[in-house]
Protein backbone atom coordinates (compact mmCIF):
# COMPACT_ATOMS: atom_id res chain seq x y z
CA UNK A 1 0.00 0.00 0.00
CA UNK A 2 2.49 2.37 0.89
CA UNK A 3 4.50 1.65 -2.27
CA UNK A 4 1.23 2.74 -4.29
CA UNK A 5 0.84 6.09 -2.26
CA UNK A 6 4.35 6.62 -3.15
CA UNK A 7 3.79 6.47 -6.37
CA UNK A 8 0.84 8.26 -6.62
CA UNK A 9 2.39 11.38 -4.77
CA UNK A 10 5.40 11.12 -6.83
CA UNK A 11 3.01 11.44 -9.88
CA UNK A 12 1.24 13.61 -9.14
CA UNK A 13 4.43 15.51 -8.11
CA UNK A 14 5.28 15.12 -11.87
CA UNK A 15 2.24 16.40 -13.27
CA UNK A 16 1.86 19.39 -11.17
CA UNK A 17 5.67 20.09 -12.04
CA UNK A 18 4.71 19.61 -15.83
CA UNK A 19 2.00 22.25 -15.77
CA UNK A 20 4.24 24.58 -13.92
CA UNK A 21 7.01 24.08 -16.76
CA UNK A 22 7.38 26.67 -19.43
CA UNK A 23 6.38 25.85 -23.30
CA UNK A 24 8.82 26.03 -26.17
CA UNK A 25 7.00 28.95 -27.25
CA UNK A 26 6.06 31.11 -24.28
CA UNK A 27 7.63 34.91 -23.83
CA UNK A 28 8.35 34.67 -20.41
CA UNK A 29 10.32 37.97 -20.02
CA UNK A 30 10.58 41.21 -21.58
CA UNK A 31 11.53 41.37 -25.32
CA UNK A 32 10.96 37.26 -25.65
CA UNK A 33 13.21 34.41 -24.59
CA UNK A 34 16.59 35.36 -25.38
CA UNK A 35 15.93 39.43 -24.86
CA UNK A 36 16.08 40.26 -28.34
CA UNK A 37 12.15 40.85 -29.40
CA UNK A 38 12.60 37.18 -31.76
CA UNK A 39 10.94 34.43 -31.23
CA UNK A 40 11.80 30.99 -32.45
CA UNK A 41 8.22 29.78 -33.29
CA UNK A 42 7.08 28.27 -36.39
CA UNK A 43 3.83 27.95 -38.00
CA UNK A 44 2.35 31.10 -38.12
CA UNK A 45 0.47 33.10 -41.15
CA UNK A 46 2.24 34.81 -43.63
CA UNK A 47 -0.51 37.12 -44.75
CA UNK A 48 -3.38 38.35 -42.52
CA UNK A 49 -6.58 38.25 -43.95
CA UNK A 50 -8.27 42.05 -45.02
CA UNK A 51 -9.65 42.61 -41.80
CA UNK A 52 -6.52 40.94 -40.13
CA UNK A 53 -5.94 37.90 -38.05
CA UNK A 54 -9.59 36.82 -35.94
CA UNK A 55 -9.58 38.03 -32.67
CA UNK A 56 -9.56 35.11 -29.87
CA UNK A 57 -10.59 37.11 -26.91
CA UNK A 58 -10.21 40.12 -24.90
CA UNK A 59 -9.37 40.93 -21.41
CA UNK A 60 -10.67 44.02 -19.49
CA UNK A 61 -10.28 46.08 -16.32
CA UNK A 62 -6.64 45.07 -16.12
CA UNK A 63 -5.62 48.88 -14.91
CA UNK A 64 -3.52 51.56 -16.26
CA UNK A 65 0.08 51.26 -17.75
CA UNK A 66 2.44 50.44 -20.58
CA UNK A 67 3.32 47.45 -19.00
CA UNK A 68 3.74 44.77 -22.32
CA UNK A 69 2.29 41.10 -21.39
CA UNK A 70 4.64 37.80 -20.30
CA UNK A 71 3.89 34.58 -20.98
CA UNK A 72 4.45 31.23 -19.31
CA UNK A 73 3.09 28.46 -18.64
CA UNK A 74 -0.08 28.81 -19.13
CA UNK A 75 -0.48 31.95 -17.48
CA UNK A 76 -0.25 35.94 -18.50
CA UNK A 77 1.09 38.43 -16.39
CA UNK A 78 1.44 41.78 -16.27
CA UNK A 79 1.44 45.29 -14.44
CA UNK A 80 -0.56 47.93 -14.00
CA UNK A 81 -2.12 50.80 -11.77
CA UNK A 82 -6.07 49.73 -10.16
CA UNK A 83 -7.60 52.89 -8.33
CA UNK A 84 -5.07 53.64 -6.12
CA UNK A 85 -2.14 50.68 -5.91
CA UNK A 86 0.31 49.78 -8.16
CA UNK A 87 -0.53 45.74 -9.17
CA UNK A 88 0.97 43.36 -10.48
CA UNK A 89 -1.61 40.11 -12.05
CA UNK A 90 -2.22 37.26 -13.83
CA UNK A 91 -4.96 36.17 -16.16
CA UNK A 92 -5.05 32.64 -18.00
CA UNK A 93 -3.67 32.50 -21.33
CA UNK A 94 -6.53 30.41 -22.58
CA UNK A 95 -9.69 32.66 -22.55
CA UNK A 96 -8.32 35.85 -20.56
CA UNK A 97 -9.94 35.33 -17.07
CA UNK A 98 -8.56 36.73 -13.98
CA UNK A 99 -6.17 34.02 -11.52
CA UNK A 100 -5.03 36.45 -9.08
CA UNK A 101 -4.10 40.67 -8.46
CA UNK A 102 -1.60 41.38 -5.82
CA UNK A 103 -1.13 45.26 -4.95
CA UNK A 104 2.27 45.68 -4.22
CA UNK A 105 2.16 49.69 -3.26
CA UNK A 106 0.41 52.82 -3.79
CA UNK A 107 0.34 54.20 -7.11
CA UNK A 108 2.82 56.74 -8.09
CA UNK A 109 1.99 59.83 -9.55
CA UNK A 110 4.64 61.79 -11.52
CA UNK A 111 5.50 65.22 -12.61
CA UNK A 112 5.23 64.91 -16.69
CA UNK A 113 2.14 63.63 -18.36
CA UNK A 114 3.43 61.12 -20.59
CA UNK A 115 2.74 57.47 -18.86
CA UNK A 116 1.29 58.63 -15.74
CA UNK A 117 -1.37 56.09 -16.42
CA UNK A 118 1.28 53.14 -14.80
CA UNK A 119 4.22 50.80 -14.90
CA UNK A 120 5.87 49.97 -17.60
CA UNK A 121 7.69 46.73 -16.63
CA UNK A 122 7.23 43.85 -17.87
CA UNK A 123 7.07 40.53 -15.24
CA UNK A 124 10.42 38.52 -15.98
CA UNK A 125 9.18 34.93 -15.33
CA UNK A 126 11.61 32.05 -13.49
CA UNK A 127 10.13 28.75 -12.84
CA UNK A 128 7.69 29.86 -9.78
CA UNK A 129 8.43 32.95 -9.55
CA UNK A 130 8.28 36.69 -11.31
CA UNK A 131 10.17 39.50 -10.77
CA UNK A 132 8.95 43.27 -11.13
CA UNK A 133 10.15 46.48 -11.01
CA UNK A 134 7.32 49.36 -9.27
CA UNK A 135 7.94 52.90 -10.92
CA UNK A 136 9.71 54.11 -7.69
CA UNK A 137 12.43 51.45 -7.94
CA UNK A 138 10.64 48.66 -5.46
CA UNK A 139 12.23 45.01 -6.63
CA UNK A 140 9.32 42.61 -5.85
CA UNK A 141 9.65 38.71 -6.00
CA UNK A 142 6.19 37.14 -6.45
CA UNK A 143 4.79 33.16 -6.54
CA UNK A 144 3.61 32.55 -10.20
CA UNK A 145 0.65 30.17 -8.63
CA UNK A 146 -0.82 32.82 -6.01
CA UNK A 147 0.65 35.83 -6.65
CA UNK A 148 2.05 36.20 -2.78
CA UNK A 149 4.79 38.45 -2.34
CA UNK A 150 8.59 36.53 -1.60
CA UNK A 151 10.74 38.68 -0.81
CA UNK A 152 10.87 43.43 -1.79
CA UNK A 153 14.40 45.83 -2.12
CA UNK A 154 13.88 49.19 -2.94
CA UNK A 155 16.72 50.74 -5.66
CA UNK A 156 16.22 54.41 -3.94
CA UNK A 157 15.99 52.98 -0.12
CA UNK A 158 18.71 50.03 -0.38
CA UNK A 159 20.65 51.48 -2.79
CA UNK A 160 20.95 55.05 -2.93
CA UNK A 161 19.45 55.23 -6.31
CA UNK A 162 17.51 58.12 -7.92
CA UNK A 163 14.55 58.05 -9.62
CA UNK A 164 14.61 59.19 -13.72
CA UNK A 165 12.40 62.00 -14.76
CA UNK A 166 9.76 58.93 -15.67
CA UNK A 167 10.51 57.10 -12.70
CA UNK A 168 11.88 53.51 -12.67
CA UNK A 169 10.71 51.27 -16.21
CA UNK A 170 13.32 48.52 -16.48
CA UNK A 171 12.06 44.90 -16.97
CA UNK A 172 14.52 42.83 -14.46
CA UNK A 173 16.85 40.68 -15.59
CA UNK A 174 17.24 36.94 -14.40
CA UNK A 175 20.64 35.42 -14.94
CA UNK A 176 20.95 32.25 -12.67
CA UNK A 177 20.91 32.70 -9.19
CA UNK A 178 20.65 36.28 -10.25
CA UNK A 179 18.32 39.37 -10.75
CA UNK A 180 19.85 42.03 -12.52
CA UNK A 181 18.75 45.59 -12.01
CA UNK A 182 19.44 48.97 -12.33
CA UNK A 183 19.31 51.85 -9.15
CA UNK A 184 21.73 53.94 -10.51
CA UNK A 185 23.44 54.98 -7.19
CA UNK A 186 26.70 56.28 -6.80
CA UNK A 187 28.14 52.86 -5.52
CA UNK A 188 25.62 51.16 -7.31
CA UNK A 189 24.95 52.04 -10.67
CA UNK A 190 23.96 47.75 -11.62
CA UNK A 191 23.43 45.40 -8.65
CA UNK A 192 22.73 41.31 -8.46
CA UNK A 193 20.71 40.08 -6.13
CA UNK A 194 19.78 36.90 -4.83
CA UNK A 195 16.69 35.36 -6.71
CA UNK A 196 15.50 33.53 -3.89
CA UNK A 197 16.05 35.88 -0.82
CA UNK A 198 16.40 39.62 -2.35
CA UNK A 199 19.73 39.23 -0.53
CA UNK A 200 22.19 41.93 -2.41
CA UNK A 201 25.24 39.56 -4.16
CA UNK A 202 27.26 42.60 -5.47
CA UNK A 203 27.09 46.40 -6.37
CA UNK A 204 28.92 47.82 -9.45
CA UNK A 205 30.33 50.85 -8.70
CA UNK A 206 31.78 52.77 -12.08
CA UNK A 207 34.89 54.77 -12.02
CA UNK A 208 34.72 57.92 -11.99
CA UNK A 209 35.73 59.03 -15.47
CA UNK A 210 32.90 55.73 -16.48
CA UNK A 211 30.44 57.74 -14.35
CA UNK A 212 30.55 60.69 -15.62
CA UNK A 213 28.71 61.97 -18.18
CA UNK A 214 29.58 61.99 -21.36
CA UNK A 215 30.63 65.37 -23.80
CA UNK A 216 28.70 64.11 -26.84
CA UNK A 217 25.34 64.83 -28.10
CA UNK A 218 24.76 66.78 -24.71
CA UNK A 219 21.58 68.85 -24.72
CA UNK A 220 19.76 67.52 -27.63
CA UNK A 221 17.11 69.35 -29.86
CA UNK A 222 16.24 72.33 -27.93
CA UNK A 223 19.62 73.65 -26.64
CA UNK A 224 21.74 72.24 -23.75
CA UNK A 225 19.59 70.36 -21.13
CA UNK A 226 16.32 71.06 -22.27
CA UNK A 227 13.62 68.56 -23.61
CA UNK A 228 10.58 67.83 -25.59
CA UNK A 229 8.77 71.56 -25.60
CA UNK A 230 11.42 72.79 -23.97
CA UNK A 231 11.26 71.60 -19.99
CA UNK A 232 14.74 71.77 -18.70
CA UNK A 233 14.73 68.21 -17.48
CA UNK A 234 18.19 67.44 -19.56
CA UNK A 235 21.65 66.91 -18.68
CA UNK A 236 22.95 70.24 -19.39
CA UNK A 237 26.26 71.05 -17.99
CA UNK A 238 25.43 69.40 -13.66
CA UNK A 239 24.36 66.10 -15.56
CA UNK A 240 21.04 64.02 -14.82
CA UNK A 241 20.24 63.55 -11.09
CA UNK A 242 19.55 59.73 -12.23
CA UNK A 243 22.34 57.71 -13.14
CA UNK A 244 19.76 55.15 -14.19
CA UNK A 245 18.07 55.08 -17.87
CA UNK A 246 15.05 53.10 -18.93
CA UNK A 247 16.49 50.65 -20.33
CA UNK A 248 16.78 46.89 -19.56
CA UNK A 249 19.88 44.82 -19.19
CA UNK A 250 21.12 41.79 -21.26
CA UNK A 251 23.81 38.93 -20.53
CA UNK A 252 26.21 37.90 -22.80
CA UNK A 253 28.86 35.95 -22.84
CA UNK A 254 32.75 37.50 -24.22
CA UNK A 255 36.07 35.40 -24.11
CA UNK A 256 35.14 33.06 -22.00
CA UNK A 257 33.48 35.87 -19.30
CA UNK A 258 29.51 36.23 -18.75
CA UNK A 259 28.61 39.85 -18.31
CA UNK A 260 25.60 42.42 -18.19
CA UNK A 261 25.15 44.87 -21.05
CA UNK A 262 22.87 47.88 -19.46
CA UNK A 263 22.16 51.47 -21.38
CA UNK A 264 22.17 53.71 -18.45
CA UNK A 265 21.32 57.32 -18.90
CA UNK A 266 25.01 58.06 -19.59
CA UNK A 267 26.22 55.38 -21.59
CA UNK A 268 25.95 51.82 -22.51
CA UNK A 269 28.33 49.79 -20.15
CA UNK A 270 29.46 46.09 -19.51
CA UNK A 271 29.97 44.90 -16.16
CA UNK A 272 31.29 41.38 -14.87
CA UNK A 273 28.39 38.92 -14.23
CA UNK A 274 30.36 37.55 -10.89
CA UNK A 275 31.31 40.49 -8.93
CA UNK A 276 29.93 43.42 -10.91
CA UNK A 277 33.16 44.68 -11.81
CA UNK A 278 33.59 47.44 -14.56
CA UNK A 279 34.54 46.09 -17.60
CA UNK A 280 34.03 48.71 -20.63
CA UNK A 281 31.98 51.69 -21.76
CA UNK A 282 30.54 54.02 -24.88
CA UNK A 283 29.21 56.59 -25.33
CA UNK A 284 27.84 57.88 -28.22
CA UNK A 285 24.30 56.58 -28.65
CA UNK A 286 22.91 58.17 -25.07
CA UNK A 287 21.90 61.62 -25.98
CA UNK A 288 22.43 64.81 -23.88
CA UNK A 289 18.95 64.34 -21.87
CA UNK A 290 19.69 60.84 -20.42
CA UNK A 291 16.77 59.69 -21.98
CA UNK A 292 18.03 55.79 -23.14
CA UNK A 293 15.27 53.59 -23.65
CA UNK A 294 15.74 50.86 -26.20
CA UNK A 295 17.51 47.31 -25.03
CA UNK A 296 21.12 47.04 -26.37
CA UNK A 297 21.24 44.35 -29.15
CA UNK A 298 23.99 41.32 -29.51
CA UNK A 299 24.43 40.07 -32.11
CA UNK A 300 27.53 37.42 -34.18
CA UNK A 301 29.55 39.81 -31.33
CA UNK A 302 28.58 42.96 -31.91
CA UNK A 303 26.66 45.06 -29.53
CA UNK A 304 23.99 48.01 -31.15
CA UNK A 305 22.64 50.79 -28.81
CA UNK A 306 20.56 53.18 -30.12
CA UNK A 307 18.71 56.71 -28.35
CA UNK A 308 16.50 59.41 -30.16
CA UNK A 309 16.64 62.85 -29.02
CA UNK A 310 19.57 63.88 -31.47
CA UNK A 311 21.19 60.99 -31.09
CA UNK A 312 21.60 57.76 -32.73
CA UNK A 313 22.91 54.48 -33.11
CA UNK A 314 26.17 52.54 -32.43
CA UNK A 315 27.60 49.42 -33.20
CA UNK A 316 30.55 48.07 -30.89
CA UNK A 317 32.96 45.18 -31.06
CA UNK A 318 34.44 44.19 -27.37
CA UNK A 319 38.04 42.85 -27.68
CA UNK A 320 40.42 41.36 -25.36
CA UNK A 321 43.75 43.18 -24.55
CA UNK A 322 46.92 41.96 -23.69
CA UNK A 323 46.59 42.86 -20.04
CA UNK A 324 43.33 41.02 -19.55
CA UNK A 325 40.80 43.82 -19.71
CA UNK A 326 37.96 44.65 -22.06
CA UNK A 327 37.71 47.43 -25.04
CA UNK A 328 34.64 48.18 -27.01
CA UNK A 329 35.30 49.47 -30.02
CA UNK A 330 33.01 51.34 -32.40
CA UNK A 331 32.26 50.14 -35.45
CA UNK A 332 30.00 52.81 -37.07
CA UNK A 333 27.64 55.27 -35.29
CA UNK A 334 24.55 56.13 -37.76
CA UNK A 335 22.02 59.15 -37.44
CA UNK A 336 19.74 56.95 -39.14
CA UNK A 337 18.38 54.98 -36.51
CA UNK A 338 17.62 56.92 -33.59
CA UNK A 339 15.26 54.31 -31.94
CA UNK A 340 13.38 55.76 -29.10
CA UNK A 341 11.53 52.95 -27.26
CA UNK A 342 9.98 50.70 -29.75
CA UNK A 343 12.65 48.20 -29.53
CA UNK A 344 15.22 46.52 -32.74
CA UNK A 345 15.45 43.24 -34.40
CA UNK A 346 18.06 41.87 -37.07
CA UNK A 347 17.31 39.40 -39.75
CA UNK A 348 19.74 38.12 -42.50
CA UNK A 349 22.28 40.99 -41.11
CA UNK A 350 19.70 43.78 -41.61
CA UNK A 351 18.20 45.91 -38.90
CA UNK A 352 15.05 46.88 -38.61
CA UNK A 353 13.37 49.27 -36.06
CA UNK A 354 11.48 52.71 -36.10
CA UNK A 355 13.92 56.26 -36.32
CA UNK A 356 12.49 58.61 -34.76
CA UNK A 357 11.71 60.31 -31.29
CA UNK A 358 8.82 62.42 -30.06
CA UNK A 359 8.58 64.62 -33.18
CA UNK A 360 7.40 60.94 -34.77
CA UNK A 361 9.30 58.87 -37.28
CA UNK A 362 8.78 55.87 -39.46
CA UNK A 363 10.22 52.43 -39.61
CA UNK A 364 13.63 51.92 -41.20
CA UNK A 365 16.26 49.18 -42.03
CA UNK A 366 20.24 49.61 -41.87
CA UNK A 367 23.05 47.21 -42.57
CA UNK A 368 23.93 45.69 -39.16
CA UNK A 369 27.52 45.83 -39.87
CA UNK A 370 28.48 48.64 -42.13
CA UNK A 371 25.49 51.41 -40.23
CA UNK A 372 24.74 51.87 -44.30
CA UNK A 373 20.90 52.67 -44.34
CA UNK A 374 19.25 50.31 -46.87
CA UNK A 375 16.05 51.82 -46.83
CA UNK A 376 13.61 53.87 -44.79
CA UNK A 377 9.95 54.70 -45.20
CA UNK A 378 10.24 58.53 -44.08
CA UNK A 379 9.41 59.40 -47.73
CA UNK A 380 6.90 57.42 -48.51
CA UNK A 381 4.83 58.29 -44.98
CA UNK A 382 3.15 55.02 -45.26
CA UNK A 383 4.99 53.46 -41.83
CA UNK A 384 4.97 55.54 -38.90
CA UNK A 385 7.19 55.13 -35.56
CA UNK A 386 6.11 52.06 -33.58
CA UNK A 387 7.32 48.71 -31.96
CA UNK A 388 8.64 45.42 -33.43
CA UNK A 389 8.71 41.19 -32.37
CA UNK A 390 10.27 39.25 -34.88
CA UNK A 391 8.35 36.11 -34.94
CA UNK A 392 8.48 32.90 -38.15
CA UNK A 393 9.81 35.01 -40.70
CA UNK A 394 7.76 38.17 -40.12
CA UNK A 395 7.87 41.95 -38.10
CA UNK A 396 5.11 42.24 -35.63
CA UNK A 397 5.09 45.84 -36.18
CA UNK A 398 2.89 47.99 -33.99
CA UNK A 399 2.39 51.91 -34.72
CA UNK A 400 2.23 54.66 -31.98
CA UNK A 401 -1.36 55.02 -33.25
CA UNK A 402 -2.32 51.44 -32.99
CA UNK A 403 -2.11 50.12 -36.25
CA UNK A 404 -0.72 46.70 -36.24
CA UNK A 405 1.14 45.41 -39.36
CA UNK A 406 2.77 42.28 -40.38
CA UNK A 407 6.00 42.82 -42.43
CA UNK A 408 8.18 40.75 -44.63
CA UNK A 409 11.54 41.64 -43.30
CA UNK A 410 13.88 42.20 -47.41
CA UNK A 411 16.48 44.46 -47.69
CA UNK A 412 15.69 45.71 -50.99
CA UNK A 413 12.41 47.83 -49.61
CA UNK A 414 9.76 47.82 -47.33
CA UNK A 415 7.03 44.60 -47.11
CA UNK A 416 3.88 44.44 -45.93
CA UNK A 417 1.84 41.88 -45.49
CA UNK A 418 -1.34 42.82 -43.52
CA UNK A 419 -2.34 45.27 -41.21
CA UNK A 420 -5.37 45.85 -39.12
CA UNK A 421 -6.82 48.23 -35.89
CA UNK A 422 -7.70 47.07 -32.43
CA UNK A 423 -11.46 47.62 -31.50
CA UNK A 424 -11.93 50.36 -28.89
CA UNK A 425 -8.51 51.78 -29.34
CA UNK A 426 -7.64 54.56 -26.39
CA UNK A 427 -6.63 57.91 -27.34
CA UNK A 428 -2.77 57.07 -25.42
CA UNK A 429 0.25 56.14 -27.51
CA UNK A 430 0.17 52.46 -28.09
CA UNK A 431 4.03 52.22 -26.50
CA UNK A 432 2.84 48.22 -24.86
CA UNK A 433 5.04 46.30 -27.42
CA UNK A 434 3.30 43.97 -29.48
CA UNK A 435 4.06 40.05 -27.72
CA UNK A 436 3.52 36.65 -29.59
CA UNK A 437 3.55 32.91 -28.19
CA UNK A 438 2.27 30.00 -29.09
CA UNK A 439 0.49 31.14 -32.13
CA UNK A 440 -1.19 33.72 -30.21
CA UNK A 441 -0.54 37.95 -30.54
CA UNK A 442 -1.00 40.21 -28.00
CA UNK A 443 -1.78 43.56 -27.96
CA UNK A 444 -2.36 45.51 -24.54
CA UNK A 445 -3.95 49.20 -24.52
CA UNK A 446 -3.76 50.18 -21.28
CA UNK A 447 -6.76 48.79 -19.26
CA UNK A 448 -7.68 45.84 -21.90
CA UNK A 449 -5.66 43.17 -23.31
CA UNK A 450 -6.35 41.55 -26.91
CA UNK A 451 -5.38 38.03 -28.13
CA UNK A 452 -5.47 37.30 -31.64
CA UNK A 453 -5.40 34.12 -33.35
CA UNK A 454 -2.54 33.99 -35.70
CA UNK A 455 -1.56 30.20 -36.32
CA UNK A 456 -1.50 29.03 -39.66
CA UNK A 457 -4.30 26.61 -40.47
């Protein structure tokens, strides 16, 4: 008898453990799998129908934000402001329904009007677990099944960080026994902490001459240290009060050494994955206001970091010098693709992404390794700024104004091969970047949440 309970437990064991396990297709984490907006998945149309692809379902009342969806196993999470707290949730990836809402703090309200409505992070997902970033810089560990808070840092309280102009939007980073984030501080410009006890591992502290800020492209449009309609917000000549950006880190792996690629407001740095150690920096794609958005981009060992505001992009290759330490050195830096937020993708050694910051823009493709731009759609008008997932051969391409496209990424010229608008579209840029997994896209605008069927029949 007891050898039948045994193996009962142990199976069931098994099952529950199966159902908790992540499919080959899921985007558990900000930007997909791998951190680079692609998705391996196959099967999927090649040309939407007139109307576009049918829609599956749609979730509501989910609460204020920019937060983009992640998906895994199963389940969709996300975050969001609701009345008065900052949330983060899940709903079932099947049909939409609410599983569970767990406030984690009151909601924040900031100073500028763009993205008051919430957070923008999106949940990184680790076996049981998810990891969010609050707009104020609170680090929250959460159970996937229940939603109950594990373990909570704070990036201004722990760390000595400083809050950008837009508060805290970085999607955490999960890297082992790691989470990888971003305060900013003077001592801690990246830290590591423990995954399963919020427990600090190490702080990366940037030399001086690292920290600074850079000479180039300081100010922007506008003058010295002014921004968008002409706030003074900038760097100017006493520098952000934020060493932190927007953006999110990524890990790669150099000469035999892991390390963390982060665009901070200053620059885009590497740092040593097991102590946090300073390894290399450059400069040229953060512009003058600090405002870096867009993940850095590896790719066949080049890193790309691109900024709007008068900046641009930059291509890098790290080598190894005699006495052990780390140079990046620039390739090309290109006008053509100042990228604000909406993300970049490369297929076939050709990059594609939107140029353009808040005076608009239009989607664009350079040659990843020469800068060269092979084509761009400014002319035309027919493409406007917006946000990219590179999924089976095809751009998920999402517009500031909504409209969703499907693109055939060719170097010779610009592809398209569908397009279609959400139903009950907000008047708020659509900024939530466009996520798909297992044969299913997702679009989020702000309070709702629509799935869309795109499999191939």
């Amino acid at each position: 008898m007891k050898y039948c309970t045994a193996f009962l437990v142990s199976l069931l064991f098994c099952i529950t453990a199966l159902a908790a396990a992540p499919g080959a297709f899921d985007w558990p984490q900000w930007q997909g799998p791998d951190r680079n907006s692609t998705s391996k998945e196959t099967g999927l149309l090649k040309e939407w129908p007139k109307d576009g692809p049918p829609l599956a379902w749609t979730a509501k009342n989910l609460g204020g934000g920019d937060s983009a969806p992640s998906i895994a196993a199963g389940r969709i999470y996300g975050m969001s402001n609701r009345g008065a707290d900052e949330v983060v949730w899940a709903i079932s990836e099947s049909d939409g329904k609410p599983v569970w809402v767990t406030a984690l703090r009151p909601a924040t309200a900031q100073q500028f009007a763009q993205s008051q409505e919430g957070p923008s992070c999106t949940p990184t997902v680790d076996g049981d677990r998810l990891y969010v970033v609050g707009l104020t810089g609170e680090i929250s560990c959460v159970q996937a099944t229940d939603g109950k808070v594990v373990w909570h840092r704070s990036m201004m309280n722990d760390f000595g960080g400083r809050a950008p102009m837009w508060n805290f939007r970085e999607s955490p980073l999960v890297d082992g026994d790691k989470v990888i984030c971003t305060p900013g501080g003077d001592d801690a410009m990246v830290v590591a902490l423990n995954k399963l006890t919020g427990k600090t591992i190490w702080k990366s502290k940037l030399p001086a001459a690292a920290a600074a800020p850079a000479p180039e492209n300081a100010g922007g449009p506008g003058g010295p240290g002014r921004g968008p309609g002409g706030r003074g917000f900038g760097r100017g000549r006493g520098g952000p009060q934020a060493g932190a950006g927007y953006s999110s880190a990524i890990a790669i792996d150099f000469g035999g050494q892991r390390q963390y690629v982060q665009f901070t407001s200053k620059a885009l740095i590497g740092v040593a994955a097991t102590d946090g150690t300073f390894l290399w920096r450059y400069d040229k794609p953060a512009n003058g206001m600090g405002i870096n958005i867009t993940t850095p981009l590896y790719h066949d060992g080049m890193i790309f970091a691109s900024s709007a505001y008068g900046a641009g992009g930059g291509a890098v290759k790290l080598n190894k010098a005699a006495d052990g330490s780390i140079q990046a050195t620039e390739l090309y830096f290109s006008r053509r693709m100042q990228n604000h937020h909406g993300g970049l993708v490369v297929v076939d050694g050709a990059l594609f992404g939107a140029h353009g910051g808040n005076e608009g823009g239009n989607i664009a493709c350079l040659d990843l390794k020469t800068g060269e731009q092979l084509w761009s759609q400014r002319d035309e008008g027919r493409v406007k700024k917006g946000s990219v997932a590179l999924v089976d051969g095809r751009i998920y391409y999402r517009e500031e104004s909504g409209t969703v496209l499907l693109v055939e990424p060719s170097k010779a010229g610009y592809v398209e091969r569908g397009r279609f608008n959400q139903p009950n579209r907000t008047r708020l840029p659509a900024w939530a970047h466009p996520v798909v997994a297992n044969g299913k896209l997702y679009i989020r605008d702000q309070d709702a949440l629509y799935c869309y069927d795109v499999k191939a029949k």
